[in-house]
Protein backbone atom coordinates (compact mmCIF):
# COMPACT_ATOMS: atom_id res chain seq x y z
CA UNK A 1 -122.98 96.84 104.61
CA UNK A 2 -121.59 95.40 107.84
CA UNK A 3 -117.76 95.46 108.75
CA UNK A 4 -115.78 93.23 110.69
CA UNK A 5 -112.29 94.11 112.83
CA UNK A 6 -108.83 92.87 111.23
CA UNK A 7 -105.77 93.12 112.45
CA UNK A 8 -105.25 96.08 109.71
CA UNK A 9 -108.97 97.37 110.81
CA UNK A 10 -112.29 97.04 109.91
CA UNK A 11 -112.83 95.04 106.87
CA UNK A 12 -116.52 95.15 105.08
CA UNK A 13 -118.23 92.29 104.67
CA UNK A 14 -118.65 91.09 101.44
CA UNK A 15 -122.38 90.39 100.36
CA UNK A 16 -123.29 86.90 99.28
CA UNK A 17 -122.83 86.53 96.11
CA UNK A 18 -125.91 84.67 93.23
CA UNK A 19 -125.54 81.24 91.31
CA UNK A 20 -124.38 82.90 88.51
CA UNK A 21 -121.58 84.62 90.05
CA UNK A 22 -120.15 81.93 91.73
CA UNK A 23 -119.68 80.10 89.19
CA UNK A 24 -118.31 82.68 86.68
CA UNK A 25 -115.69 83.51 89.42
CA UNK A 26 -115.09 80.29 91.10
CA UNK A 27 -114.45 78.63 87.20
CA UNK A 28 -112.08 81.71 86.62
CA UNK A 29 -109.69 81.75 90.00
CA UNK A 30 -109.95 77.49 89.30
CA UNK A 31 -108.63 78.11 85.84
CA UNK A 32 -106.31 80.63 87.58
CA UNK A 33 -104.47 79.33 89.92
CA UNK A 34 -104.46 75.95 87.66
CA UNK A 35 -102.69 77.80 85.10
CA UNK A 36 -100.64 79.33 87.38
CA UNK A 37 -99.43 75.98 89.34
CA UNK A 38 -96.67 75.04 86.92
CA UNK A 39 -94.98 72.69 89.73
CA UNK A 40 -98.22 70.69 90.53
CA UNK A 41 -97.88 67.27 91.11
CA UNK A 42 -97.17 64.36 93.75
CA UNK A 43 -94.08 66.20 94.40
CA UNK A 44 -95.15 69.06 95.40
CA UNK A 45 -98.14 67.83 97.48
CA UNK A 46 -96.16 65.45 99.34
CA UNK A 47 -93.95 68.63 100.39
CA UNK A 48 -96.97 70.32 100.89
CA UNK A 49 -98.91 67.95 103.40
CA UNK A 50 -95.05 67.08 105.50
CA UNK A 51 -94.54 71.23 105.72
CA UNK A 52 -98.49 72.28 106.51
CA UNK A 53 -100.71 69.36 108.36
CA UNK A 54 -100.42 69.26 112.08
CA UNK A 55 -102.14 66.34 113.99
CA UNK A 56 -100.69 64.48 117.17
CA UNK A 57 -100.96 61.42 118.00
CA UNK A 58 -102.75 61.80 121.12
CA UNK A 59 -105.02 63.92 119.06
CA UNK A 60 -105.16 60.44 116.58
CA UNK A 61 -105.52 58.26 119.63
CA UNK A 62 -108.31 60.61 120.74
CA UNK A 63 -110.38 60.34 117.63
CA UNK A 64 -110.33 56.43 117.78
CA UNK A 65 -111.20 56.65 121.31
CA UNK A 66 -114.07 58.66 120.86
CA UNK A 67 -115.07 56.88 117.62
CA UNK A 68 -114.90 53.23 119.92
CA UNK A 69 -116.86 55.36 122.70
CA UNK A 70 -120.09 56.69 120.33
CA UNK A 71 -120.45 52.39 119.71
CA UNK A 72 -120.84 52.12 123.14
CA UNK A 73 -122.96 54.62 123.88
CA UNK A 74 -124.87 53.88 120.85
CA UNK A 75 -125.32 50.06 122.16
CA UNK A 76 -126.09 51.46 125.68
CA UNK A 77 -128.54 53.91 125.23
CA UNK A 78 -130.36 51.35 122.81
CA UNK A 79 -130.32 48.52 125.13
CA UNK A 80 -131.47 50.44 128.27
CA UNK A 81 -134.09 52.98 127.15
CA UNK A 82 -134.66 52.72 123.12
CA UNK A 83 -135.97 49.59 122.42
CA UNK A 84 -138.14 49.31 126.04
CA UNK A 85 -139.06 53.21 125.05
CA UNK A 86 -140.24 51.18 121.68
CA UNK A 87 -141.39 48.32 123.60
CA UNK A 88 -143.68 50.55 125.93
CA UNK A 89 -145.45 52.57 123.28
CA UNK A 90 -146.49 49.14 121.30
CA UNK A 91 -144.70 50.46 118.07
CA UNK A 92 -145.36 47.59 115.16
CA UNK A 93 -142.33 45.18 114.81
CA UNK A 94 -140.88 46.44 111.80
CA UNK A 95 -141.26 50.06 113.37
CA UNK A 96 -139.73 48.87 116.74
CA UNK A 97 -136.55 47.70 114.80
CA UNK A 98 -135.84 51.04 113.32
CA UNK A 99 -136.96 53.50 116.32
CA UNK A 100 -133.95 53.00 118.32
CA UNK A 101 -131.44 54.47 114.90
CA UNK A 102 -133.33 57.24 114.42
CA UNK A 103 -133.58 58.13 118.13
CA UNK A 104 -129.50 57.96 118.52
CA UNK A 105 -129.60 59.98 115.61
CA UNK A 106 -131.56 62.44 116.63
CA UNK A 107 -130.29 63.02 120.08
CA UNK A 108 -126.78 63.58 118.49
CA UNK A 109 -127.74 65.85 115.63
CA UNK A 110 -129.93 67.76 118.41
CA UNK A 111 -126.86 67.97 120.29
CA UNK A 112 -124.02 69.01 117.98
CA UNK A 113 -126.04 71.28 115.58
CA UNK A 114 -126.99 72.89 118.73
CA UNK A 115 -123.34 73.62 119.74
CA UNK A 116 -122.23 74.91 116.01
CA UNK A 117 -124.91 77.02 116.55
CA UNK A 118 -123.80 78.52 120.04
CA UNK A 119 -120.41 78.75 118.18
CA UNK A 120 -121.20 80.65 114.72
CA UNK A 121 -123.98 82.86 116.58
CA UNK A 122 -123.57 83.67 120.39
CA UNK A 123 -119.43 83.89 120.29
CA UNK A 124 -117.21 86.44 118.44
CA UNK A 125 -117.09 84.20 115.34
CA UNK A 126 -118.30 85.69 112.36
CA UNK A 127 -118.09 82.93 109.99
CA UNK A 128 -121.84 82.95 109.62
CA UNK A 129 -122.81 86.42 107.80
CA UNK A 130 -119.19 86.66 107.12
CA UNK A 131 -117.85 84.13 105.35
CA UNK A 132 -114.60 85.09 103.43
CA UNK A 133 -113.23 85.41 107.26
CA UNK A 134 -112.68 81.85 107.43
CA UNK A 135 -109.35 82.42 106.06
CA UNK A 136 -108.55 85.69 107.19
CA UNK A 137 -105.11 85.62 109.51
CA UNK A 138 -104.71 81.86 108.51
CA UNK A 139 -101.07 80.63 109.46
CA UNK A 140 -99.83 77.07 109.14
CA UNK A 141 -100.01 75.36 112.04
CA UNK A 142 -102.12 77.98 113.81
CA UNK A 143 -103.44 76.55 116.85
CA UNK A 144 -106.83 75.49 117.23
CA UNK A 145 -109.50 77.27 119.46
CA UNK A 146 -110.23 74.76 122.38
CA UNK A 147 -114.07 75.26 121.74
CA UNK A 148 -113.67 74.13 117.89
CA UNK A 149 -111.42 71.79 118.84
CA UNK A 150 -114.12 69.83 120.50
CA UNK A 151 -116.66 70.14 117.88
CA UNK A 152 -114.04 68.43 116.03
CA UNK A 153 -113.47 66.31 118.19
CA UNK A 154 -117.18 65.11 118.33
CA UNK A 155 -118.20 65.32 114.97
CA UNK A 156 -114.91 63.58 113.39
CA UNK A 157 -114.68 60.39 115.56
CA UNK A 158 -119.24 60.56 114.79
CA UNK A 159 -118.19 60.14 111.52
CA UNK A 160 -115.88 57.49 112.32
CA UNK A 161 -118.23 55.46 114.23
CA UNK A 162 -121.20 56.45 111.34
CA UNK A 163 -118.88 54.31 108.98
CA UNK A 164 -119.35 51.48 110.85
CA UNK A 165 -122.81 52.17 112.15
CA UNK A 166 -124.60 52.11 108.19
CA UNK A 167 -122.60 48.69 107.93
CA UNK A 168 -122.91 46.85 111.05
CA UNK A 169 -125.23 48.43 112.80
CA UNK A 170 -127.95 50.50 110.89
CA UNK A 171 -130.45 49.00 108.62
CA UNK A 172 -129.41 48.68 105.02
CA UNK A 173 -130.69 50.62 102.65
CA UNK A 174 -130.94 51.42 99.00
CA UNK A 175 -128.59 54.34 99.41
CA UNK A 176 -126.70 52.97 102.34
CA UNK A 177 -123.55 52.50 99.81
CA UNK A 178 -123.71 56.17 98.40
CA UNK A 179 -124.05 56.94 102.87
CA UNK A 180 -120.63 55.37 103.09
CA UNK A 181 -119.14 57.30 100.53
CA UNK A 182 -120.65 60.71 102.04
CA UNK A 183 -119.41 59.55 105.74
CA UNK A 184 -115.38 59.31 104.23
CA UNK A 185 -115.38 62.15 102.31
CA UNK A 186 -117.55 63.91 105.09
CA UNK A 187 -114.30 62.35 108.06
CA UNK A 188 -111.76 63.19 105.23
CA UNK A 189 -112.83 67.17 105.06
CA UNK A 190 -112.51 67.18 108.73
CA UNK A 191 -109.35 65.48 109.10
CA UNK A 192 -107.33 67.35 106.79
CA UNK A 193 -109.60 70.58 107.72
CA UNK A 194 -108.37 70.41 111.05
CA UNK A 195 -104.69 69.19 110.21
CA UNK A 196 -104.42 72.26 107.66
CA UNK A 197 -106.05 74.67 110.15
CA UNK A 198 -108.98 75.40 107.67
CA UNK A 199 -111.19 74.54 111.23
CA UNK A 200 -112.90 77.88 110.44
CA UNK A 201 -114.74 76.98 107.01
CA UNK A 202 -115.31 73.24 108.82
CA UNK A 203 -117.73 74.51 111.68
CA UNK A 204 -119.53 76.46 108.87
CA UNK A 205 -120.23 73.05 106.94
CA UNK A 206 -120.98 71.24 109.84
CA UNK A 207 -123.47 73.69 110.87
CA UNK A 208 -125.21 73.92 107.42
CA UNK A 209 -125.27 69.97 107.28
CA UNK A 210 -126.76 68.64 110.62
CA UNK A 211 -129.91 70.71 110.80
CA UNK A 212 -131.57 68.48 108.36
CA UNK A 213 -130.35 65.40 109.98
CA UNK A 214 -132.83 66.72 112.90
CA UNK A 215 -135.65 66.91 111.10
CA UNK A 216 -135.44 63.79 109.50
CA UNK A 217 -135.18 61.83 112.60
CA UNK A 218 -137.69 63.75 114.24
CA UNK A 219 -140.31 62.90 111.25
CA UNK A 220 -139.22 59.60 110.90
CA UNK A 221 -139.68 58.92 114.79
CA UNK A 222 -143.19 59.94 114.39
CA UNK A 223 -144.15 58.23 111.41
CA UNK A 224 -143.08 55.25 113.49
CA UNK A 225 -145.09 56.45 116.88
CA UNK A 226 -148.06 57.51 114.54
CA UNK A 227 -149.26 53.84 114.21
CA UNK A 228 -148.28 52.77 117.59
CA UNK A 229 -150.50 50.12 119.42
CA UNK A 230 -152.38 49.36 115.76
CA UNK A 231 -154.34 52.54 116.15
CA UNK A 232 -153.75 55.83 114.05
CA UNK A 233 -152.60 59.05 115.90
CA UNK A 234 -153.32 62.01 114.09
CA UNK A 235 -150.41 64.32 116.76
CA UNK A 236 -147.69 62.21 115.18
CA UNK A 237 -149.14 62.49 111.75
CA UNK A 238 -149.53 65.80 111.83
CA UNK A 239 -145.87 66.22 113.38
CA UNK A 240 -144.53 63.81 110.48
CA UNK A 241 -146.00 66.15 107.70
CA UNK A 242 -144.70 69.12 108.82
CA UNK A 243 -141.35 67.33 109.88
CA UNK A 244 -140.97 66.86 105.83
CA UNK A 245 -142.23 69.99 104.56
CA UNK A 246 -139.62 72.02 106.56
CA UNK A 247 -136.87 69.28 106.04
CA UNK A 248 -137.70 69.57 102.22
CA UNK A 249 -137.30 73.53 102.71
CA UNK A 250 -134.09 73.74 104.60
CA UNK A 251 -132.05 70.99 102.32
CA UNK A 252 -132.82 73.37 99.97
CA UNK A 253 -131.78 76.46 101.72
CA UNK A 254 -129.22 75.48 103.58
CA UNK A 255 -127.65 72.51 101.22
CA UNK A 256 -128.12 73.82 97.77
CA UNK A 257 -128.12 77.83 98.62
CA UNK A 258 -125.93 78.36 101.68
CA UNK A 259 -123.62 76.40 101.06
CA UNK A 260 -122.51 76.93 97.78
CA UNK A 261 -122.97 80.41 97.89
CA UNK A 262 -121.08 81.17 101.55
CA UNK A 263 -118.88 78.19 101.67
CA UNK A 264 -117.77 77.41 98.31
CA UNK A 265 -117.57 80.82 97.25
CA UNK A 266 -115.32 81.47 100.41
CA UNK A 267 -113.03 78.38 99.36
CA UNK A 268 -112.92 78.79 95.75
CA UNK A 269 -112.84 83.08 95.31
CA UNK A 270 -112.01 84.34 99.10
CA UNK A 271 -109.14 81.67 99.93
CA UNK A 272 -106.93 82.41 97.33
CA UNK A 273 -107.38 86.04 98.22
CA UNK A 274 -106.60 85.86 102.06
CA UNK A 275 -103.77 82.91 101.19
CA UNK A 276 -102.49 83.34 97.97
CA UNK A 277 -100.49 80.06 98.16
CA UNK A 278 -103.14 78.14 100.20
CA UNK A 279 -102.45 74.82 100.90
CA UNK A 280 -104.32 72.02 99.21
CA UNK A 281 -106.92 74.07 97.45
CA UNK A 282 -107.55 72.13 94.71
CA UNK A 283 -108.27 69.01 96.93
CA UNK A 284 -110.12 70.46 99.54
CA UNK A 285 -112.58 72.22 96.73
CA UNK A 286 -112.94 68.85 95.23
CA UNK A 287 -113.77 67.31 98.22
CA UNK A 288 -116.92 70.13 98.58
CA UNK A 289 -118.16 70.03 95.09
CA UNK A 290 -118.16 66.19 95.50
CA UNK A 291 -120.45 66.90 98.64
CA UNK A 292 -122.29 69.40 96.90
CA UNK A 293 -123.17 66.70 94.15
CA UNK A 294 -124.53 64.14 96.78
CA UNK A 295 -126.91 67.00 98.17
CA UNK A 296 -128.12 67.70 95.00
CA UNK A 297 -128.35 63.89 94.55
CA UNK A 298 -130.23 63.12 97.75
CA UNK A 299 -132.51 66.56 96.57
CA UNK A 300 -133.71 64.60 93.48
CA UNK A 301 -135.56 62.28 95.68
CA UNK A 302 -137.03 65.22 97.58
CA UNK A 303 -138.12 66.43 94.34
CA UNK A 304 -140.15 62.88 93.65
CA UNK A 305 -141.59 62.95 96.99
CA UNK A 306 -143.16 66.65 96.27
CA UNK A 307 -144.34 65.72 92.99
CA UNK A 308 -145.98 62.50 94.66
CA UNK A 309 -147.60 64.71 96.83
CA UNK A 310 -148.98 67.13 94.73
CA UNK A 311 -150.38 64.53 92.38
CA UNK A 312 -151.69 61.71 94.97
CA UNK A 313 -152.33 64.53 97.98
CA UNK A 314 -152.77 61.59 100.48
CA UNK A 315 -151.27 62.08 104.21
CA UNK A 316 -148.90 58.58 103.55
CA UNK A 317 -147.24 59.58 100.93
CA UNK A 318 -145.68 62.41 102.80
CA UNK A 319 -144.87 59.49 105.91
CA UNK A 320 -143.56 56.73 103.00
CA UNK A 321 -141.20 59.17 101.74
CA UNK A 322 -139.79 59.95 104.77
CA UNK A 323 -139.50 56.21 105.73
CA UNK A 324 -137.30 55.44 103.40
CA UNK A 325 -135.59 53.03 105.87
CA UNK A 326 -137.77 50.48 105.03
CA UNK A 327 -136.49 49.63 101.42
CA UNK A 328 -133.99 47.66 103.30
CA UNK A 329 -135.99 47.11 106.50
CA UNK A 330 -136.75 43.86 104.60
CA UNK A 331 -132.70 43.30 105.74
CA UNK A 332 -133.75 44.02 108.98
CA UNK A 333 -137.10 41.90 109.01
CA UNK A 334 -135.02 39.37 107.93
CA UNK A 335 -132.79 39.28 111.41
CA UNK A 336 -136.44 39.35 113.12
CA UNK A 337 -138.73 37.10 111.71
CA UNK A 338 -141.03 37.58 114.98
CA UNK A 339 -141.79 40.90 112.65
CA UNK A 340 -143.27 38.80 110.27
CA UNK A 341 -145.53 36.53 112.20
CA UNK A 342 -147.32 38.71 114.46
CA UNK A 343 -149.73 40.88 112.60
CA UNK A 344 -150.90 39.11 109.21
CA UNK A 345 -153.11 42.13 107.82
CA UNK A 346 -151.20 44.66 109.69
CA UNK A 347 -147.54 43.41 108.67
CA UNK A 348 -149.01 43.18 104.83
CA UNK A 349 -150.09 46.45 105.33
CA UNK A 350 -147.00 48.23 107.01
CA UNK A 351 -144.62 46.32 104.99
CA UNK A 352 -146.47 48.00 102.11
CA UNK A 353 -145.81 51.25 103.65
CA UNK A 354 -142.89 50.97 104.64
CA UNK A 355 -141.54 50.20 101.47
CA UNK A 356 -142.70 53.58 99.57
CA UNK A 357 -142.07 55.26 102.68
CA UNK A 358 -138.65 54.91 102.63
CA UNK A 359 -138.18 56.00 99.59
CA UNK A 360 -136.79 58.70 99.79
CA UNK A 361 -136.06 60.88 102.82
CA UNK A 362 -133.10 58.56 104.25
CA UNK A 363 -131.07 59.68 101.06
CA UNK A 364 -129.56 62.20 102.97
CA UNK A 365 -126.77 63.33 105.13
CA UNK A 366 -125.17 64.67 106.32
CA UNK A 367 -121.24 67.01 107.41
């Protein structure tokens, strides 16, 4: 067993708990400290959130900046190398409309699971394979480490402009709806995360969240480039299957294992522990299980696409599951009807595709 330095010395890590003990001890501390909370109520919580959250303004002003800024670049980046990148390597029409989302997407992911990642793993945070530490030390209105303050920073006004993206900007999909609902409770946890100074447990979510938003753009990109110019490409197939086996692996592991059993257990059990009168608790836990329920949601579909797998074994079922973009790409064939008029047998036959292949893997996302 590992140990980790304290203020009052080395403290020994705790090992990660199983299923079953989470939730035997998470229900029991819940039923605890509900018990327990005799002055509960709007009352109190108002008191609460005047006497604990700490946000500026400029730090407010920042966030809508930033949020305004992502658009831009977003527009930008799809204008001047996206959609010529698309038009270049002869991607079919209903393909060229989608490439430049999951491009953006991808090039963000890449680049702010790649910082968590420098931050929980190659700094003195031990978050990670520690994750009761989260709360250890916590102090109302304890300042914010400048390099988590800028994860923050990025990921929170992300989420801001990913609100407006899957209305106005992204193709609508069957689950678009349930995507708004994950993107405000996804900028609420980090909002009042970072105004309660529970920043800790937030780079730990964020981390085991954005990994699979990777992989999904990176199949979906080559599902799109595998059919480029009307011919077949068997790199980009190849790269597409294996893009969904190991997304289908690590929503698992890092969605539906990791996270309940490091961060829930930390918030649930190992908060109340460190911070006996932590603020919030009950709202911040709800806000996770409610997360929690949307992964296991989105996993369902995973679950089809498997089984469709095992049972059909063709190479485009694993591509028309991870397309899943396309059951509303009809919105977005819609806006181009140039789509629609240049290839009779291929359009039939993409539109097809596209259909199933969207099915499923766009149900996700992502902290």
């Amino acid at each position: 067993m590992s140990s980790h330095t304290g203020d009052n010395g080395p403290v020994e890590v705790e090992p990660m708990p199983g299923y079953l003990d989470l939730i035997t001890r998470a229900t029991t501390v819940m039923l605890g400290a509900w018990r327990d909370c005799a002055s509960c109520g709007l009352e109190l919580s108002k008191r609460t959130l005047l006497d604990n959250a700490y946000i500026t303004w400029t730090e407010i002003a920042l966030f809508f900046f930033c949020a305004f800024l992502w658009t831009q670049v977003r527009r930008g980046l799809t204008d001047s190398l996206f959609q010529p990148l698309a038009q270049w390597c002869r991607l079919l029409p209903k393909d060229a409309a989608k490439m430049p989302e999951s491009a953006w997407k991808l090039v963000f992911y890449t680049m702010s699971w790649s910082y968590s990642t420098y931050l929980l793993f190659f700094t003195s945070y031990s978050f990670f394979h520690d994750p009761p530490s989260v709360f250890y030390n916590w102090k109302s209105g304890m300042s914010v480490p400048a390099d988590i303050a800028i994860a923050y920073l990025i990921q929170g006004s992300f989420y801001g402009h990913s609100i407006y993206a899957t209305v106005y900007m992204d193709a609508w999909r069957k689950d678009s709806a349930v995507m708004v609902v994950h993107h405000i409770i996804t900028l609420a946890l980090i909002i009042f995360s970072y105004a309660f100074r529970y920043h800790n447990v937030g780079i730990l979510v964020l981390f085991l969240h954005d990994i699979n938003d990777i992989q999904l753009e990176f199949t979906k990109l080559n599902i799109y480039l595998k059919s480029r110019g009307g011919g077949y490409h068997l790199l980009n197939d190849v790269l597409s299957n294996m893009g969904s086996v190991s997304f289908s692996i690590t929503w698992f592991w890092f969605r539906l294992y990791w996270f309940p059993l490091k961060v829930l257990y930390a918030t649930c059990v190992s908060s109340l522990q460190s911070v006996p009168n932590i603020p919030f608790y009950f709202f911040f836990n709800a806000l996770l299980l409610a997360l929690l329920l949307m992964n296991i949601y989105w996993f369902l579909f995973i679950v089809v696409f498997v089984v469709k797998v095992l049972k059909v074994k063709e190479v485009n079922d694993v591509r028309e599951y991870e397309d899943e973009d396309g059951g509303k790409a009809a919105a977005s064939l819609l806006k181009e009807p140039q789509a629609e008029n240049n290839d009779d047998d291929a359009g039939h036959h993409n539109a097809a595709e596209g259909k199933h292949v969207q099915n499923g893997i766009t149900k996700e996302k992502h902290l």
